[in-house]
C-alpha atoms as a PDB file:
ATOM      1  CA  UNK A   1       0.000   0.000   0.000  1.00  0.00           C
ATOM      2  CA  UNK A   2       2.960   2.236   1.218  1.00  0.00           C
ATOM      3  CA  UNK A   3       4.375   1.349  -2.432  1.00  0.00           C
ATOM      4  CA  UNK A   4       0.842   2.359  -4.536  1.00  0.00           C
ATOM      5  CA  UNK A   5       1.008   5.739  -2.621  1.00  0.00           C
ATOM      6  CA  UNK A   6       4.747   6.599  -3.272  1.00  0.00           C
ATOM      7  CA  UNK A   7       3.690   5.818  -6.658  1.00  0.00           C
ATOM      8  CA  UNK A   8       0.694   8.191  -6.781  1.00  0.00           C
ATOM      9  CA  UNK A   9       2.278  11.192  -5.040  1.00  0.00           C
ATOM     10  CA  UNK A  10       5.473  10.877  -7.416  1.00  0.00           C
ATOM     11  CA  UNK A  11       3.602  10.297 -10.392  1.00  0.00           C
ATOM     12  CA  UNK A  12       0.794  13.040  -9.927  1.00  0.00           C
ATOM     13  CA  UNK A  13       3.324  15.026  -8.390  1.00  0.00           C
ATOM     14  CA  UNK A  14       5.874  15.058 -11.386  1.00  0.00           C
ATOM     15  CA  UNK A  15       2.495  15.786 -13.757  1.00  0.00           C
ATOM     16  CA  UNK A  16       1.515  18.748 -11.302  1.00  0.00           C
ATOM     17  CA  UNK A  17       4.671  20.171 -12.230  1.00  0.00           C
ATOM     18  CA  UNK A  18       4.395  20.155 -16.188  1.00  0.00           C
ATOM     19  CA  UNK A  19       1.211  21.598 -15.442  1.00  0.00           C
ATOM     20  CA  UNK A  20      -1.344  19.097 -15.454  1.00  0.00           C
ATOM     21  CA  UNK A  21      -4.127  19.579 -13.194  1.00  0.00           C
ATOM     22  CA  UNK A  22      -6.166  16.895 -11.014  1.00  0.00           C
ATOM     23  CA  UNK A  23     -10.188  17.625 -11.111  1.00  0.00           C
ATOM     24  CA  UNK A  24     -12.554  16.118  -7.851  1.00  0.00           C
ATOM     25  CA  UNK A  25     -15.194  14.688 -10.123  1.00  0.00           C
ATOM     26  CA  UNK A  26     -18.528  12.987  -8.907  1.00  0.00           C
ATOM     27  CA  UNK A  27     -19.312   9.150  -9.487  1.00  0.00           C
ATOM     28  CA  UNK A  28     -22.496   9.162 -11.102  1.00  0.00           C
ATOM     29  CA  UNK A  29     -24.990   5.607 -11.387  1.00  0.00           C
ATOM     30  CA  UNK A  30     -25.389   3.776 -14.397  1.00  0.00           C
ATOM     31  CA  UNK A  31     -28.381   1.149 -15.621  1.00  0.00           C
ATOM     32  CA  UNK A  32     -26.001  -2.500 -14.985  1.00  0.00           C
ATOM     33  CA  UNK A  33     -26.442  -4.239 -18.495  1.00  0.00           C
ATOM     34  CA  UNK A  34     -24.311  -7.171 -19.364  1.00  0.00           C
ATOM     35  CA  UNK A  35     -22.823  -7.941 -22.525  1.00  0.00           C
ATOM     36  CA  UNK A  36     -25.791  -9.716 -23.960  1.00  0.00           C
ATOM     37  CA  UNK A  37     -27.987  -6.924 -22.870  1.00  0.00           C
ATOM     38  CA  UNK A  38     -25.432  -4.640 -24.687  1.00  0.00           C
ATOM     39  CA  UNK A  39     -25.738  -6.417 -27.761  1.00  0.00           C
ATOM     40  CA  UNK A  40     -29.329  -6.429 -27.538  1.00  0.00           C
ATOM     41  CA  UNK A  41     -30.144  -3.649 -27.743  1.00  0.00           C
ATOM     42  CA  UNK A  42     -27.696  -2.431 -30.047  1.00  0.00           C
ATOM     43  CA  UNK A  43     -29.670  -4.788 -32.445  1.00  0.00           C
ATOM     44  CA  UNK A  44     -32.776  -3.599 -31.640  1.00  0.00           C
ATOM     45  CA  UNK A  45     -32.130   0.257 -31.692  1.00  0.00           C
ATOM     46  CA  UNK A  46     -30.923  -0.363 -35.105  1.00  0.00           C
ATOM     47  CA  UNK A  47     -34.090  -2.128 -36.297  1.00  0.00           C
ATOM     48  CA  UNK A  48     -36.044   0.377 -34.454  1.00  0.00           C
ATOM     49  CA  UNK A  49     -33.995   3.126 -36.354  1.00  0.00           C
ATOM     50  CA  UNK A  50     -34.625   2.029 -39.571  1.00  0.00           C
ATOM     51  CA  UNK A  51     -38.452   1.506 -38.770  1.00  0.00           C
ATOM     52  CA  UNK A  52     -39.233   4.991 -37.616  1.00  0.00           C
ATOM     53  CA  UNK A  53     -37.119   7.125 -40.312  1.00  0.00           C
ATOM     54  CA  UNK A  54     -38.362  10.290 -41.322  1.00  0.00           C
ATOM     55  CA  UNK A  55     -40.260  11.822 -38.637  1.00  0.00           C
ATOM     56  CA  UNK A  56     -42.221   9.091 -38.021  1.00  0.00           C
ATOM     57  CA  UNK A  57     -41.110   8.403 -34.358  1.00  0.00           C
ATOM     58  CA  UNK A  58     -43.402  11.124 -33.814  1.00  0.00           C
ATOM     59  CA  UNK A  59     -46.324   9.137 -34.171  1.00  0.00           C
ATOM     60  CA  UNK A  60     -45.145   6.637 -31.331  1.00  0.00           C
ATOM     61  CA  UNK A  61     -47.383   6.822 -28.277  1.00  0.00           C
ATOM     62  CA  UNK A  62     -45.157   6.347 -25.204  1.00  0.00           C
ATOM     63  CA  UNK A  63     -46.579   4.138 -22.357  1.00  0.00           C
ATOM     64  CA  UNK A  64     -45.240   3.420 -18.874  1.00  0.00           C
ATOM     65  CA  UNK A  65     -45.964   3.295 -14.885  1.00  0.00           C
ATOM     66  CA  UNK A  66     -44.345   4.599 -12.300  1.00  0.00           C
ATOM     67  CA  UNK A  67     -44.710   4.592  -8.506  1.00  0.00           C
ATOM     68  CA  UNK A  68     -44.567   8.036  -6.464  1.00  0.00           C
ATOM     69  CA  UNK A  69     -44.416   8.489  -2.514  1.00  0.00           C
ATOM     70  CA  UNK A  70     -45.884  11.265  -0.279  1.00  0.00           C
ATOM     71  CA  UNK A  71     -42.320  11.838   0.918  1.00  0.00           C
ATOM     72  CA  UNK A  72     -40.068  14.880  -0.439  1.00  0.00           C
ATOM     73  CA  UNK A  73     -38.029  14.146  -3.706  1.00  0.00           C
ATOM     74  CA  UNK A  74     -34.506  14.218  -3.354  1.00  0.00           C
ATOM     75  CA  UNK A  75     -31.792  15.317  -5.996  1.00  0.00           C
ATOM     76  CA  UNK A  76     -28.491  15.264  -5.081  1.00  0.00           C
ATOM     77  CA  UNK A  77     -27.911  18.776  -7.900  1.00  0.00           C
ATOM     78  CA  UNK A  78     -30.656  20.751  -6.858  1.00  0.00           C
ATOM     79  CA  UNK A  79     -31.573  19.838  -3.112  1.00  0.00           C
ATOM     80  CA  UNK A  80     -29.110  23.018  -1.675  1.00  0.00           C
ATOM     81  CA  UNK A  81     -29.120  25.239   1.525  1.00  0.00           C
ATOM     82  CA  UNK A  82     -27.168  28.353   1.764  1.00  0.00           C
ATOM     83  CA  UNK A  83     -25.305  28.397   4.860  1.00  0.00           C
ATOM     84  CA  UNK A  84     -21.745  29.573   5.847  1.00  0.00           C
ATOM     85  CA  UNK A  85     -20.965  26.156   7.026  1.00  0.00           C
ATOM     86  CA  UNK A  86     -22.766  22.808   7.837  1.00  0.00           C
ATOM     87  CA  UNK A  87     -22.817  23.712  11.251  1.00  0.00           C
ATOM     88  CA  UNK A  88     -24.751  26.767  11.092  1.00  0.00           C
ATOM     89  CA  UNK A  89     -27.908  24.452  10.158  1.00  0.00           C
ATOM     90  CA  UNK A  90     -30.183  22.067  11.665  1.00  0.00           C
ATOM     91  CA  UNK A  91     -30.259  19.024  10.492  1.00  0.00           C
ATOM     92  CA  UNK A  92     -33.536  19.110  10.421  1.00  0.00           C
ATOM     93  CA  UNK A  93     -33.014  21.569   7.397  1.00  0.00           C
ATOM     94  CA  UNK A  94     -30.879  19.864   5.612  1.00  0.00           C
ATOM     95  CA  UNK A  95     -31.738  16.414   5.977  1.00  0.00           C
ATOM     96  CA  UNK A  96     -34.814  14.789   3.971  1.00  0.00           C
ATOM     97  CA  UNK A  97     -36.178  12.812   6.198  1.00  0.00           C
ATOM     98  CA  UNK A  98     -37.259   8.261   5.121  1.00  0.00           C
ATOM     99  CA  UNK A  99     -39.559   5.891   5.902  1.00  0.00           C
ATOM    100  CA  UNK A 100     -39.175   2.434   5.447  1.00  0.00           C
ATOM    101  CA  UNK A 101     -42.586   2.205   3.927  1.00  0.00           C
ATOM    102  CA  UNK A 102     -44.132   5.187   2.804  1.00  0.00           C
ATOM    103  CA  UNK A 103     -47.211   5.332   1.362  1.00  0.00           C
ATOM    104  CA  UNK A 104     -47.483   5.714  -2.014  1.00  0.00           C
ATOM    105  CA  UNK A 105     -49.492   5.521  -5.278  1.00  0.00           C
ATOM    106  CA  UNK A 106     -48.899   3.500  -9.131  1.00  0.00           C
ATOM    107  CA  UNK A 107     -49.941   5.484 -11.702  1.00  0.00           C
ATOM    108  CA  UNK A 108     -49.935   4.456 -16.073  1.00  0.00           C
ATOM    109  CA  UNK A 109     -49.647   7.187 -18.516  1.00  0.00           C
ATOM    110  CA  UNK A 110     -49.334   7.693 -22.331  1.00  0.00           C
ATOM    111  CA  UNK A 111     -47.370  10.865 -24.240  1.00  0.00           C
ATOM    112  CA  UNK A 112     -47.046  11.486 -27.668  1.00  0.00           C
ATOM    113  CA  UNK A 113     -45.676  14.533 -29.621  1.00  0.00           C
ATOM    114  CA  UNK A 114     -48.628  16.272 -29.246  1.00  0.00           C
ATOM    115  CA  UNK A 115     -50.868  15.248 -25.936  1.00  0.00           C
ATOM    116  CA  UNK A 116     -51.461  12.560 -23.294  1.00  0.00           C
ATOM    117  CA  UNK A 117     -53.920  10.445 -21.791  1.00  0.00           C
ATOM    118  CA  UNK A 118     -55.421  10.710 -18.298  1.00  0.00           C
ATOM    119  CA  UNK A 119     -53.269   9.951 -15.610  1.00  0.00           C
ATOM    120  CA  UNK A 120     -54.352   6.884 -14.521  1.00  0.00           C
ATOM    121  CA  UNK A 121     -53.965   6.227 -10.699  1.00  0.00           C
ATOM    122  CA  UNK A 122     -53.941   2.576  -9.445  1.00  0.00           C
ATOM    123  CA  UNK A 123     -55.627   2.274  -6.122  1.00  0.00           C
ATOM    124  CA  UNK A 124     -53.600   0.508  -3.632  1.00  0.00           C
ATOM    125  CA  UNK A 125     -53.107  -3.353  -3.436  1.00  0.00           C
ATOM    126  CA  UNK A 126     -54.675  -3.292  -6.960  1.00  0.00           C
ATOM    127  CA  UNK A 127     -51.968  -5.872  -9.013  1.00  0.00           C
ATOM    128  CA  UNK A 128     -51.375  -5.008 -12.673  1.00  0.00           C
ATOM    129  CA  UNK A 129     -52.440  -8.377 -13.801  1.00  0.00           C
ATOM    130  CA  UNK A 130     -53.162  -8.800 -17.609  1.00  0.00           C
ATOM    131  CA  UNK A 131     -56.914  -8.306 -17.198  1.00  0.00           C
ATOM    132  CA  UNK A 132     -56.478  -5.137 -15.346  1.00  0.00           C
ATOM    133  CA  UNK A 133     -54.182  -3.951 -17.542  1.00  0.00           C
ATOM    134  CA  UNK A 134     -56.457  -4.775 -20.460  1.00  0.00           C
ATOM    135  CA  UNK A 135     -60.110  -4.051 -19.435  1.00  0.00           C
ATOM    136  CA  UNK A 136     -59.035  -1.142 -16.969  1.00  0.00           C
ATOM    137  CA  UNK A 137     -56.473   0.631 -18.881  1.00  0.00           C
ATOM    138  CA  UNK A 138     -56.203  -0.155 -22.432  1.00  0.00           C
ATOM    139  CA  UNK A 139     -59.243  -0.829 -22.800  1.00  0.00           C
ATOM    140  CA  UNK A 140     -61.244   2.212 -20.785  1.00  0.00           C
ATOM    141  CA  UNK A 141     -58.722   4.513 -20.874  1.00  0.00           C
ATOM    142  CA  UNK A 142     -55.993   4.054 -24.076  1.00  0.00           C
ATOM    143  CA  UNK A 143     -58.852   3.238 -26.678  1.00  0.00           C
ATOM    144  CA  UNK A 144     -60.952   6.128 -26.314  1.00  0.00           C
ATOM    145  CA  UNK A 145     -58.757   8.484 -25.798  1.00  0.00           C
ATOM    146  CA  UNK A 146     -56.729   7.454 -28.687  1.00  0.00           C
ATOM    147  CA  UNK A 147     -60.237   7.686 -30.837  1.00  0.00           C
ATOM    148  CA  UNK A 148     -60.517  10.984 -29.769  1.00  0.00           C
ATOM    149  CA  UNK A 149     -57.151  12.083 -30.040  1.00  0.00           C
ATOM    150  CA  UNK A 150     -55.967  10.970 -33.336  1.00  0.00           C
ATOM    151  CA  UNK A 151     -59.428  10.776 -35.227  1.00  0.00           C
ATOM    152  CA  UNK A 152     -58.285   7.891 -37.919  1.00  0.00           C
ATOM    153  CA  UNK A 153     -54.594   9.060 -37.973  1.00  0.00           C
ATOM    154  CA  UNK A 154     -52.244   6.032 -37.663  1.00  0.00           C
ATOM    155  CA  UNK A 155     -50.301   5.594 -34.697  1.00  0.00           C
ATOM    156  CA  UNK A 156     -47.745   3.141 -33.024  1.00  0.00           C
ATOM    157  CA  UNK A 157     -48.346   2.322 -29.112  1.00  0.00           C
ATOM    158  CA  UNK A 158     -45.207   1.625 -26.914  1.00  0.00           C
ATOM    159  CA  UNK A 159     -45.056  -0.467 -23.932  1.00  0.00           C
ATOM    160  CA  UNK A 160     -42.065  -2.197 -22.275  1.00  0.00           C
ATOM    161  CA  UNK A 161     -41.935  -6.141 -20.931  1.00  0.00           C
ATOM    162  CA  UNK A 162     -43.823  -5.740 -17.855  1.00  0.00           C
ATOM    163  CA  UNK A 163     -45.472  -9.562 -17.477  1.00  0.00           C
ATOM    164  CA  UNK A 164     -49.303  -7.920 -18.067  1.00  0.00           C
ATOM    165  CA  UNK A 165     -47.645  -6.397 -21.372  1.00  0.00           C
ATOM    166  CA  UNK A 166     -45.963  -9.548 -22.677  1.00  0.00           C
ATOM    167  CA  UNK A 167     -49.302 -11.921 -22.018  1.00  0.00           C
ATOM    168  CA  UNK A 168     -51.073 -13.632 -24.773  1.00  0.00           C
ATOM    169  CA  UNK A 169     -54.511 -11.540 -23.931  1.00  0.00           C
ATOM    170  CA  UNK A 170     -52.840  -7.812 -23.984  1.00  0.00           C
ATOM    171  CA  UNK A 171     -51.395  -9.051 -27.569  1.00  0.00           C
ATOM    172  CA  UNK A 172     -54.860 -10.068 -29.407  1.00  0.00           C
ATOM    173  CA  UNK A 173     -55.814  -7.084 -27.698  1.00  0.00           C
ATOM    174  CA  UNK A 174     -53.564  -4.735 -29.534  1.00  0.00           C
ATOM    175  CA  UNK A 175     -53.310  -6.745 -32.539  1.00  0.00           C
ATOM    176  CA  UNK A 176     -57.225  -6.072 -32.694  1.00  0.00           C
ATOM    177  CA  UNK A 177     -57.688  -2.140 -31.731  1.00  0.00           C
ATOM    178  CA  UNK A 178     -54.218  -0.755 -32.296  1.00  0.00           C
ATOM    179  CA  UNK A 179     -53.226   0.505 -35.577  1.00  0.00           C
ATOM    180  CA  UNK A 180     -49.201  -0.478 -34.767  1.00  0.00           C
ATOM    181  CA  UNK A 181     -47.295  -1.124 -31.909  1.00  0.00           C
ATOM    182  CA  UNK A 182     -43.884  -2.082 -31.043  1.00  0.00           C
ATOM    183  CA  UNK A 183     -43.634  -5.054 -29.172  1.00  0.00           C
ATOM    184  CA  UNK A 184     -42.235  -6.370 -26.172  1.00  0.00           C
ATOM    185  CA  UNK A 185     -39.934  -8.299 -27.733  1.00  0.00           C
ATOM    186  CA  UNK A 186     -38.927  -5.924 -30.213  1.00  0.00           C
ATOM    187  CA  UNK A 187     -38.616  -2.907 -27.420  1.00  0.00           C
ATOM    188  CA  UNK A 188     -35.157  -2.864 -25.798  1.00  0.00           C
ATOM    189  CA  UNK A 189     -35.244  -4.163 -22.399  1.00  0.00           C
ATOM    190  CA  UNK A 190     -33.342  -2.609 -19.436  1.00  0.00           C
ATOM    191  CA  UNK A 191     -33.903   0.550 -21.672  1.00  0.00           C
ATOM    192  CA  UNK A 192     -35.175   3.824 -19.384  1.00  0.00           C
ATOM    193  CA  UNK A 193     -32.625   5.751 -21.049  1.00  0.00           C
ATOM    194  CA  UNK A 194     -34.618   5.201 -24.359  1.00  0.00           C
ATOM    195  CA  UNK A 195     -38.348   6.237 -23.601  1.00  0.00           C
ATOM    196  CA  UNK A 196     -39.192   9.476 -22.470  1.00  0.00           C
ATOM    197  CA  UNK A 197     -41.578   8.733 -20.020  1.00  0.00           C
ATOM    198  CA  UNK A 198     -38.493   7.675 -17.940  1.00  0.00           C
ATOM    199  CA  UNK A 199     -35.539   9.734 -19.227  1.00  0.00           C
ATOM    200  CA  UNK A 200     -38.027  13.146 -18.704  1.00  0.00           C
ATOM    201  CA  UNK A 201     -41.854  12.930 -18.624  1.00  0.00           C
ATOM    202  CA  UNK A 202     -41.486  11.194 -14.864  1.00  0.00           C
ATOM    203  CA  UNK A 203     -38.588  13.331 -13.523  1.00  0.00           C
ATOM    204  CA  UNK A 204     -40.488  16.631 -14.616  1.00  0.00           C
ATOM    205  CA  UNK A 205     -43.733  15.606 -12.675  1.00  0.00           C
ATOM    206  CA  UNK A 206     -41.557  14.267  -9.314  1.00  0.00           C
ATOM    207  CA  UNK A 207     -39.717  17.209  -8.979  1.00  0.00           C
ATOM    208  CA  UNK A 208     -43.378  19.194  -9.497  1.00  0.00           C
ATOM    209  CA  UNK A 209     -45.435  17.007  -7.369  1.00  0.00           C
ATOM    210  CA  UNK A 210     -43.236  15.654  -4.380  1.00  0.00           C
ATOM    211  CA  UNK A 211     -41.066  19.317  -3.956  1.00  0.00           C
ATOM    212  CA  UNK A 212     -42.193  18.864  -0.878  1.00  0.00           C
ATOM    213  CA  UNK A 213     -43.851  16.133   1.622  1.00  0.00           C
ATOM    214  CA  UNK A 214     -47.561  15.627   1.751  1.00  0.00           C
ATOM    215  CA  UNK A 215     -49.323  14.310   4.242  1.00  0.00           C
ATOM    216  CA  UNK A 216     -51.769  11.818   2.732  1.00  0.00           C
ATOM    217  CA  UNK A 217     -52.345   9.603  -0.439  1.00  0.00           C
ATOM    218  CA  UNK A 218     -54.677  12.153  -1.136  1.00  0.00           C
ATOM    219  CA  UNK A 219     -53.286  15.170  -1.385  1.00  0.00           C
ATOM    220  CA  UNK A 220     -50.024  13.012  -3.143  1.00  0.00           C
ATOM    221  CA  UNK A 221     -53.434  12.106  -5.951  1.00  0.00           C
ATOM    222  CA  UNK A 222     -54.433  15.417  -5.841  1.00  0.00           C
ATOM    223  CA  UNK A 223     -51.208  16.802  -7.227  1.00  0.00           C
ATOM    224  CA  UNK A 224     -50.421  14.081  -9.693  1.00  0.00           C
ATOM    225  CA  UNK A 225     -53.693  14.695 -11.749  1.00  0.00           C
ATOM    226  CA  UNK A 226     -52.911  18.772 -11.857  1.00  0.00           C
ATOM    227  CA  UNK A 227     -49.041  18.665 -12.305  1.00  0.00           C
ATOM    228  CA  UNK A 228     -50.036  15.913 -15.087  1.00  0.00           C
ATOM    229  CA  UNK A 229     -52.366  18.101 -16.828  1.00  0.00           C
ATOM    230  CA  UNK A 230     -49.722  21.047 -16.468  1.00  0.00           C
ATOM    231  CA  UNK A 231     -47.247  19.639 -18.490  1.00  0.00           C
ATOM    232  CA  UNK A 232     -46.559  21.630 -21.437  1.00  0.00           C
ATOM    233  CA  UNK A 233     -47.491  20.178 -25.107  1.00  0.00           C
ATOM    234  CA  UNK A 234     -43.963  21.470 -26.042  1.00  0.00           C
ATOM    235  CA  UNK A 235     -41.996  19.453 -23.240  1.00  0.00           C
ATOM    236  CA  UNK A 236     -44.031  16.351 -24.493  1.00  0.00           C
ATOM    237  CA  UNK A 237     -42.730  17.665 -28.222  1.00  0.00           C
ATOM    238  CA  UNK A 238     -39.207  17.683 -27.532  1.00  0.00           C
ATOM    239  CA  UNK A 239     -39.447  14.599 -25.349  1.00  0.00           C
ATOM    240  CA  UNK A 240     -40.811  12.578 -27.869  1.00  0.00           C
ATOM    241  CA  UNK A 241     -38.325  13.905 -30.531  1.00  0.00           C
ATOM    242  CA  UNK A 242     -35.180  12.974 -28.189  1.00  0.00           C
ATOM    243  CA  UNK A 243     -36.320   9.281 -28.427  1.00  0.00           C
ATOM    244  CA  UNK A 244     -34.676   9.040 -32.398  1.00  0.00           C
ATOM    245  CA  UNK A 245     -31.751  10.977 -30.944  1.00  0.00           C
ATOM    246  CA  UNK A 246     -31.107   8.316 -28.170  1.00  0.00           C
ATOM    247  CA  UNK A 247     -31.162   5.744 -30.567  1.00  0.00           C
ATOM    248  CA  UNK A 248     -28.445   6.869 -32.994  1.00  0.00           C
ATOM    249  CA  UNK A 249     -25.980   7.395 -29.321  1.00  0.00           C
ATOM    250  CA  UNK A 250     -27.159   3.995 -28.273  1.00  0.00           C
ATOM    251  CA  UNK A 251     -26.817   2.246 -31.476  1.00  0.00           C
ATOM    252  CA  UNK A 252     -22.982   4.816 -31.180  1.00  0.00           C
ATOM    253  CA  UNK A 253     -22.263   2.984 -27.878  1.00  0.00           C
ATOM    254  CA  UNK A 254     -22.924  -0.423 -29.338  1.00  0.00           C
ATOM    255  CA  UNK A 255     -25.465  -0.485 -26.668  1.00  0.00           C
ATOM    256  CA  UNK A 256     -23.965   0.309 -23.807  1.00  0.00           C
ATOM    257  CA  UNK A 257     -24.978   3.490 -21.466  1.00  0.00           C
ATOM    258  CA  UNK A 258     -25.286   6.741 -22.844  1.00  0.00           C
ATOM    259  CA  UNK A 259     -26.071   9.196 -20.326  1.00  0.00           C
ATOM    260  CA  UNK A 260     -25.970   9.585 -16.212  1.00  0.00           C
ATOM    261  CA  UNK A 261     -28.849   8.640 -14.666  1.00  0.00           C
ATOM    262  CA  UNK A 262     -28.203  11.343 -11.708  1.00  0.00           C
END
């Protein structure tokens, strides 16, 4: 050990003096994907690259779910005091504060370039089985929304390969009300970094809706379905649109990680 640090100090030392500078710089997390995965979905980003040339990624409706808790987000960039030292401050302040089970609430949603469906909240110890996922969701909520929203236009629905999405029901399903859809097994799994729900869509409603603590499901509801509806058509616009972009620098990283996920 004594050996490794001689080493260190003499070799940063001697590059200190030609001028080279040492930078502190943060460890940041990563989605873990293996070699296989890597390969993957390098293969798939390239089929689903040359499938939605043009524009026409545009007309992709983005699905996913995503579980939220009435306690206070935390982000490690933005979550700052002022202070002249740590001292100065309770810890009271400057600690955010966990439970070991708070409560929380599921919710689905949809996004495409130009609007999104209802924020769909999943009442608690409800399972996303295939038949809720069909009759509640698709069914009541993506189909006549979709009706509504695209009047006859064709458009291509987007789900990951949550077990409800890959069953043989949710499949006829689509195959028999959707115009196009990409599926499960041609989607990219252990891919966040690829659909905008995840990579924006969900981190711009957190930071919205959980800026601070509530005190009940209820009020936690309350502010999903307005922060939801706040959402800008042109965030949903340029969210949508990164999705071709993150393709080309995944299919560029042979299909390895492409961005921090902090």
């Amino acid at each position: 050990m004594a050996k490794r640090l001689q080493y260190f100090n003499q070799k940063y030392g001697e590059d200190s003096k030609r001028g080279f500078r040492l930078e502190m710089l943060q460890i940041s997390r990563g989605q873990l994907l293996s070699e296989v995965n890597k390969r993957r979905r390098y293969e798939k980003c390239l089929i689903l690259g040359k499938r939605f040339t043009g524009g026409t990624h545009q007309s992709i409706v983005f699905s996913d779910e995503k579980i939220f808790t009435v306690e206070m987000a935390y982000n490690r960039q933005n979550s700052r005091i002022l202070a002249p030292d740590q001292k100065s401050i309770s810890s009271s302040i400057s600690t955010i504060k966990r439970t070991q089970k708070p409560a929380s609430v599921m919710v689905w949603g949809v996004i495409t370039s130009e609007g999104r469906t209802p924020l769909v909240l999943i009442d608690k110890g409800v399972k996303i089985n295939k038949e809720v996922y069909v009759e509640s969701i698709l069914e009541n909520v993506l189909k006549p929304w979709a009706g509504e929203h695209f009047n006859g236009a064709h458009w291509v629905f987007q789900q990951d390969s949550a077990p409800s999405h890959k069953a043989k029901m949710t499949s006829e399903w689509l195959k028999l009300n959707v115009p196009e859809f990409v599926s499960t097994e041609e989607w990219p799994a252990s891919s966040p970094d690829l659909n905008p729900m995840d990579f924006c869509i969900w981190s711009i409603l957190e930071s919205r809706v959980c800026a601070k603590p509530h005190k009940n499901v209820e009020s936690l509801k309350s502010s999903l379905g307005r922060e939801w509806d706040l959402i800008s058509e042109d965030v949903l616009c340029a969210a949508v649109d990164n999705f071709y972009k993150r393709l080309s620098l995944c299919i560029a990283a042979k299909g390895n990680t492409f961005e921090k996920l902090d």
